[in-house]
Structures are given as C-alpha cells and as structure tokens.
Protein backbone atom coordinates (compact mmCIF):
# COMPACT_ATOMS: atom_id res chain seq x y z
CA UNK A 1 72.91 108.56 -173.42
CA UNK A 2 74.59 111.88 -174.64
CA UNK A 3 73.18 115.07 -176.06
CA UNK A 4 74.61 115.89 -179.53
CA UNK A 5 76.93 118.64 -177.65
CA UNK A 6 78.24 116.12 -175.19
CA UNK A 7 79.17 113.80 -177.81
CA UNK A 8 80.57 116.97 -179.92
CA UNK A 9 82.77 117.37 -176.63
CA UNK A 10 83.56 114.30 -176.29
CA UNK A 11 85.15 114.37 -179.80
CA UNK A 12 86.78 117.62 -179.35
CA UNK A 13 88.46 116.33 -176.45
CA UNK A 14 89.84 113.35 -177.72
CA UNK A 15 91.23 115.31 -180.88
CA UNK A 16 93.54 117.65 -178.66
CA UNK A 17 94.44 114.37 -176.40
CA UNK A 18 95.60 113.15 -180.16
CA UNK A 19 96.93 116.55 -180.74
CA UNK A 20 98.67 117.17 -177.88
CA UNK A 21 100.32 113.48 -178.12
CA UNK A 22 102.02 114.18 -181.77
CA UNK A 23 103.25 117.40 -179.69
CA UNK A 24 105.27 115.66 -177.12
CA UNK A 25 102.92 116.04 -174.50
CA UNK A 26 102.21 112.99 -171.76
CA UNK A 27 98.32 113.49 -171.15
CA UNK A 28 98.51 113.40 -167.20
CA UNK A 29 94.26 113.62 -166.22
CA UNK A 30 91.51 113.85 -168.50
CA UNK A 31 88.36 115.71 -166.95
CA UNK A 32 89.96 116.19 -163.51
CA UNK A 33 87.42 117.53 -160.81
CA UNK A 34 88.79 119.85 -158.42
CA UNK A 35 85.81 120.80 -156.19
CA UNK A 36 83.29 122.37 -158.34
CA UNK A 37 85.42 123.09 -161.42
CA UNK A 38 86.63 120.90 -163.80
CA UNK A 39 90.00 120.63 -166.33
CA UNK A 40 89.80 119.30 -169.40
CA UNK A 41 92.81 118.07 -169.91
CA UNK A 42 96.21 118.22 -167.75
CA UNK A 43 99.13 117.75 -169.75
CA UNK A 44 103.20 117.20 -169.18
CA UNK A 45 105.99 118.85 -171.52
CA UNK A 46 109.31 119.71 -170.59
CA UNK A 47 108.96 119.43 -167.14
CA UNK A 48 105.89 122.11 -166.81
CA UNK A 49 102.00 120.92 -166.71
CA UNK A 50 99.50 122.56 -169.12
CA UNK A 51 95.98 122.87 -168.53
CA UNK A 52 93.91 122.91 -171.26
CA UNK A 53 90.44 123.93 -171.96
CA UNK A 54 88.52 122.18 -175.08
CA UNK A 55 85.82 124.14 -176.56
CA UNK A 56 84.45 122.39 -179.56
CA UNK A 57 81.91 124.18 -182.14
CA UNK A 58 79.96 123.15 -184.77
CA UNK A 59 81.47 123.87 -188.55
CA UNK A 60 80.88 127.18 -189.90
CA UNK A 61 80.64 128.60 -185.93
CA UNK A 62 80.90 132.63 -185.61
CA UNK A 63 82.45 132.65 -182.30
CA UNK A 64 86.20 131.75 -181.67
CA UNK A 65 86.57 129.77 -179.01
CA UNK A 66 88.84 131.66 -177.30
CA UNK A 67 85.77 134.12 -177.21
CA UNK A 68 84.06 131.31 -175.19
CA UNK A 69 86.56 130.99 -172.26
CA UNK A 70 84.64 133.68 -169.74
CA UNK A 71 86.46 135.70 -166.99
CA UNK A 72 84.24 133.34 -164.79
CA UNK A 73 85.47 129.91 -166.08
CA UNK A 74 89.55 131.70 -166.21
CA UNK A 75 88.61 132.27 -162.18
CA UNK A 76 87.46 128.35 -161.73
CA UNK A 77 90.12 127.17 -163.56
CA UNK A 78 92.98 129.24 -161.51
CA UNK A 79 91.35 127.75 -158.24
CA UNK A 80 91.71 124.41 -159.50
C-alpha cells in the first residue's frame, strides 16, 4: 500500500510521461535503477535522450521544485 506522497508521485510521474508524449518524446525507461540512484523518466527526441526528474508538490506549495533538485541528487543523477 502507498503513502499519500508515493501515490502523489506516482501521479506526478505519469502526468510528465503524458506530457512529454504530446511533446514528441518516446518514453524510453520509467524509474530506471542505476546502482543506488534512480531516473525518473528517460526520454527520446530528436535523436538525444532526456532525463527527467519529477518532483510533485501539493497545491499551494512554497518551494519550486527546481528548488528541490539538491547538488546531491544532480551528483547521483550524473553517475547514472
């Protein structure tokens, strides 16, 4: 069973997969593990992959989520 955030997550994710599709992106790996870190989503365009990091907040949220993406989780995700 899910906590509240993981479903949150879960939701958040699956709105950029939709996202991303009405871009023209192919949605290559969803939650790819790569040793300890993990991708959200890997993505396809024009020949070059995206990686993409979902960060979903509850409505009315302070924080941008770009505020939420750490130097530590940039790091995890450039080893992956």
């Amino acid at each position: 069973m899910q906590t509240e955030k993981q479903e949150r997550g879960a939701l958040g994710e699956q709105a950029a997969v939709e996202y991303l599709r009405k871009q023209g992106f192919m949605i290559v790996e969803r939650n790819c593990r790569i040793g300890r870190s993990e991708i959200d989503i890997i993505a396809s365009r024009y020949d070059e992959l995206h990686f993409v990091e979902v960060k979903t907040r509850k409505y009315g949220s302070m924080t941008a989520p770009e505020e939420a993406i750490t130097e530590q989780k940039m790091r995890a995700m450039r080893r992956a």
